[in-house]
C-alpha atoms as a PDB file:
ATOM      1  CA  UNK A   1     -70.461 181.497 111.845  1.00  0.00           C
ATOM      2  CA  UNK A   2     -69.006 182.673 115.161  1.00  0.00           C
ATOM      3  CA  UNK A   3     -66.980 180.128 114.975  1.00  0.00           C
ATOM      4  CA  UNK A   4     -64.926 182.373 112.208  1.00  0.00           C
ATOM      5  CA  UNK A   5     -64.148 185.040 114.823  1.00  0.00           C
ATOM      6  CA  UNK A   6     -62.923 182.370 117.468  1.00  0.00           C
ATOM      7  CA  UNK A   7     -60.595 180.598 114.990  1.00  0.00           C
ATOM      8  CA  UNK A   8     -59.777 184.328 113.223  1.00  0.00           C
ATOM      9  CA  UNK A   9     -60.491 182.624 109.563  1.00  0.00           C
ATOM     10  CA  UNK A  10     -59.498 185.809 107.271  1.00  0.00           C
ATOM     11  CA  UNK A  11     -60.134 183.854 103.900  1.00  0.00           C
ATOM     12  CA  UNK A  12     -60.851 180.730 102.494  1.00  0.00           C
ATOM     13  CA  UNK A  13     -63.143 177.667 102.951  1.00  0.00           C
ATOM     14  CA  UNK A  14     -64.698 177.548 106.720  1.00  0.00           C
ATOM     15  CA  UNK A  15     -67.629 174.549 105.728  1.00  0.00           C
ATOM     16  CA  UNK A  16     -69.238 172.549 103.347  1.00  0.00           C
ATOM     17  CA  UNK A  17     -72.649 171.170 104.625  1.00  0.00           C
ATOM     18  CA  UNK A  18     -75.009 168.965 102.243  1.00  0.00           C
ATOM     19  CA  UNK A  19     -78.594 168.953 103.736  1.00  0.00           C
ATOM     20  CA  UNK A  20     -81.467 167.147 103.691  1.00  0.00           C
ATOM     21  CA  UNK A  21     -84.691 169.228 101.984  1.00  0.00           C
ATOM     22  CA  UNK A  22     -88.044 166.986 102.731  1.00  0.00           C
ATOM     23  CA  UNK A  23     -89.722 168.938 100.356  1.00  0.00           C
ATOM     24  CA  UNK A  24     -91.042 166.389  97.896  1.00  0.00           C
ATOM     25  CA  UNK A  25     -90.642 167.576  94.266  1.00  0.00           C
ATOM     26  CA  UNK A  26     -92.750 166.088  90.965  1.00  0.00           C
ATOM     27  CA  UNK A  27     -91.145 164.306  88.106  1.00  0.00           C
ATOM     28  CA  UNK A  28     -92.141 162.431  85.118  1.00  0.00           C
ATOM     29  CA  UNK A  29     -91.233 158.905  84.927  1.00  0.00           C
ATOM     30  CA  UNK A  30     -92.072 157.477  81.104  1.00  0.00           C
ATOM     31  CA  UNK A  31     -93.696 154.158  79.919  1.00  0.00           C
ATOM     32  CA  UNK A  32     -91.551 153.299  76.454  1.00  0.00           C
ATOM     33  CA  UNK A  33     -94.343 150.509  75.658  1.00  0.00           C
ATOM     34  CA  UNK A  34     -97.029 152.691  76.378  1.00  0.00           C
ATOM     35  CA  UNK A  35     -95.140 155.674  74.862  1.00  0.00           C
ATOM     36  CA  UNK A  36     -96.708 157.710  77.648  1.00  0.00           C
ATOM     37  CA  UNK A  37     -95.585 160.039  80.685  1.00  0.00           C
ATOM     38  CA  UNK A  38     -96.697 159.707  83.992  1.00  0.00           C
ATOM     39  CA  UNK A  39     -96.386 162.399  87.052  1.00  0.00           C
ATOM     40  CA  UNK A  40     -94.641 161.247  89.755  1.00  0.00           C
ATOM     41  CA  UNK A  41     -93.396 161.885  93.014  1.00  0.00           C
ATOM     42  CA  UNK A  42     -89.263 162.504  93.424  1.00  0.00           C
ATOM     43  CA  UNK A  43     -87.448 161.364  96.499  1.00  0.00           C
ATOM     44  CA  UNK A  44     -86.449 163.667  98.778  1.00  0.00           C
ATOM     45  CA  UNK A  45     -83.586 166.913  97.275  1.00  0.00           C
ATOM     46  CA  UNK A  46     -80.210 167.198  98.944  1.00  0.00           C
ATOM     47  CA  UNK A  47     -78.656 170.454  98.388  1.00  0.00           C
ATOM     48  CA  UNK A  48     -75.007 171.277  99.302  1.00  0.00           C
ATOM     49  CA  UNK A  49     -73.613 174.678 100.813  1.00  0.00           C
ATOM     50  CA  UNK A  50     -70.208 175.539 100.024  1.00  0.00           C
ATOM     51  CA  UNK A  51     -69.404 178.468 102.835  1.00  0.00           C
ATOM     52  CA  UNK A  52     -66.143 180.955 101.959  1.00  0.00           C
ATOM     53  CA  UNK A  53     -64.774 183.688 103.978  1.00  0.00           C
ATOM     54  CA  UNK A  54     -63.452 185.900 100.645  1.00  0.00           C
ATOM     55  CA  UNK A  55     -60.774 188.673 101.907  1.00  0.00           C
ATOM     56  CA  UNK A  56     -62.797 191.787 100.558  1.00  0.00           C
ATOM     57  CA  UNK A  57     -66.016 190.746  99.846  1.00  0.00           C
ATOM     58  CA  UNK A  58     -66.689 189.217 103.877  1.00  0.00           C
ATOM     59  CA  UNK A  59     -68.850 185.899 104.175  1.00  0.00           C
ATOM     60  CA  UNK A  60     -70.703 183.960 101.493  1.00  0.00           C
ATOM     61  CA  UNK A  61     -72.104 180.728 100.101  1.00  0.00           C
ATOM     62  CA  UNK A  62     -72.931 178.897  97.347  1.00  0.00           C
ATOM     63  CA  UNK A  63     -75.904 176.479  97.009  1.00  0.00           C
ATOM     64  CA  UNK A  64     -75.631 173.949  94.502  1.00  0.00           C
ATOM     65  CA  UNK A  65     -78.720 171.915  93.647  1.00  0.00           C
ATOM     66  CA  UNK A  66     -78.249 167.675  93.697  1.00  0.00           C
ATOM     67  CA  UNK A  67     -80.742 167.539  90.795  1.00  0.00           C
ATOM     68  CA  UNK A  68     -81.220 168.345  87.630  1.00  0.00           C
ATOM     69  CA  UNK A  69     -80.915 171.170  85.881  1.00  0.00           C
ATOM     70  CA  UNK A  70     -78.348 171.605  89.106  1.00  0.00           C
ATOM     71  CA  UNK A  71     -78.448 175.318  89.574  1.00  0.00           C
ATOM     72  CA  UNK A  72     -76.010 177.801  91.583  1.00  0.00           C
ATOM     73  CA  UNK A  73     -77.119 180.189  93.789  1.00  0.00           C
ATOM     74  CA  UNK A  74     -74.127 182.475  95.090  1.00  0.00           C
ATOM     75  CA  UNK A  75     -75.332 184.995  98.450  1.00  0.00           C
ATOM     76  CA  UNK A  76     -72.770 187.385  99.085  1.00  0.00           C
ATOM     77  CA  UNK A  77     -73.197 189.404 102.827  1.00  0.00           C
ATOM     78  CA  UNK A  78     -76.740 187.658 102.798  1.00  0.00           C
ATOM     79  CA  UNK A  79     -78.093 188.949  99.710  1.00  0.00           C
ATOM     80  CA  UNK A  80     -78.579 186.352  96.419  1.00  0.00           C
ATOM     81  CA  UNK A  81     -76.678 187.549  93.226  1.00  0.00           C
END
């Protein structure tokens, strides 16, 4: 984020960066003849980071989840809220 100081960004958005995770997750995949669910392996997650420079608060991001149930996690100065 030095790049902030260099190009004096007071407020606003300064990135958005989607990423690639390859931590493998489980899911459940289901047979409608059997009427059964099997555990399966997910593909690879791809979370995005929204970074803001907010005029009295100072840096922070967002993290927003590609996947179901697509949680939010806001970090303001470094800390998760």
């Amino acid at each position: 984020m030095q790049e902030c100081a260099k190009e004096a960004i007071k407020e606003g958005a300064i990135a958005r960066l989607t990423v690639w995770n390859p931590a493998f997750r489980f899911g459940f995949s289901g047979d409608r003849q059997a009427k059964t669910l099997r555990l399966v392996w997910s593909r690879p997650v791809y979370p995005s980071y929204h970074y803001y420079q907010h005029p009295e608060i100072g840096l922070m991001h967002i993290r927003v989840q590609s996947w179901f149930p697509f949680s939010v996690d806001v970090c303001i100065n470094g800390r998760s809220g």
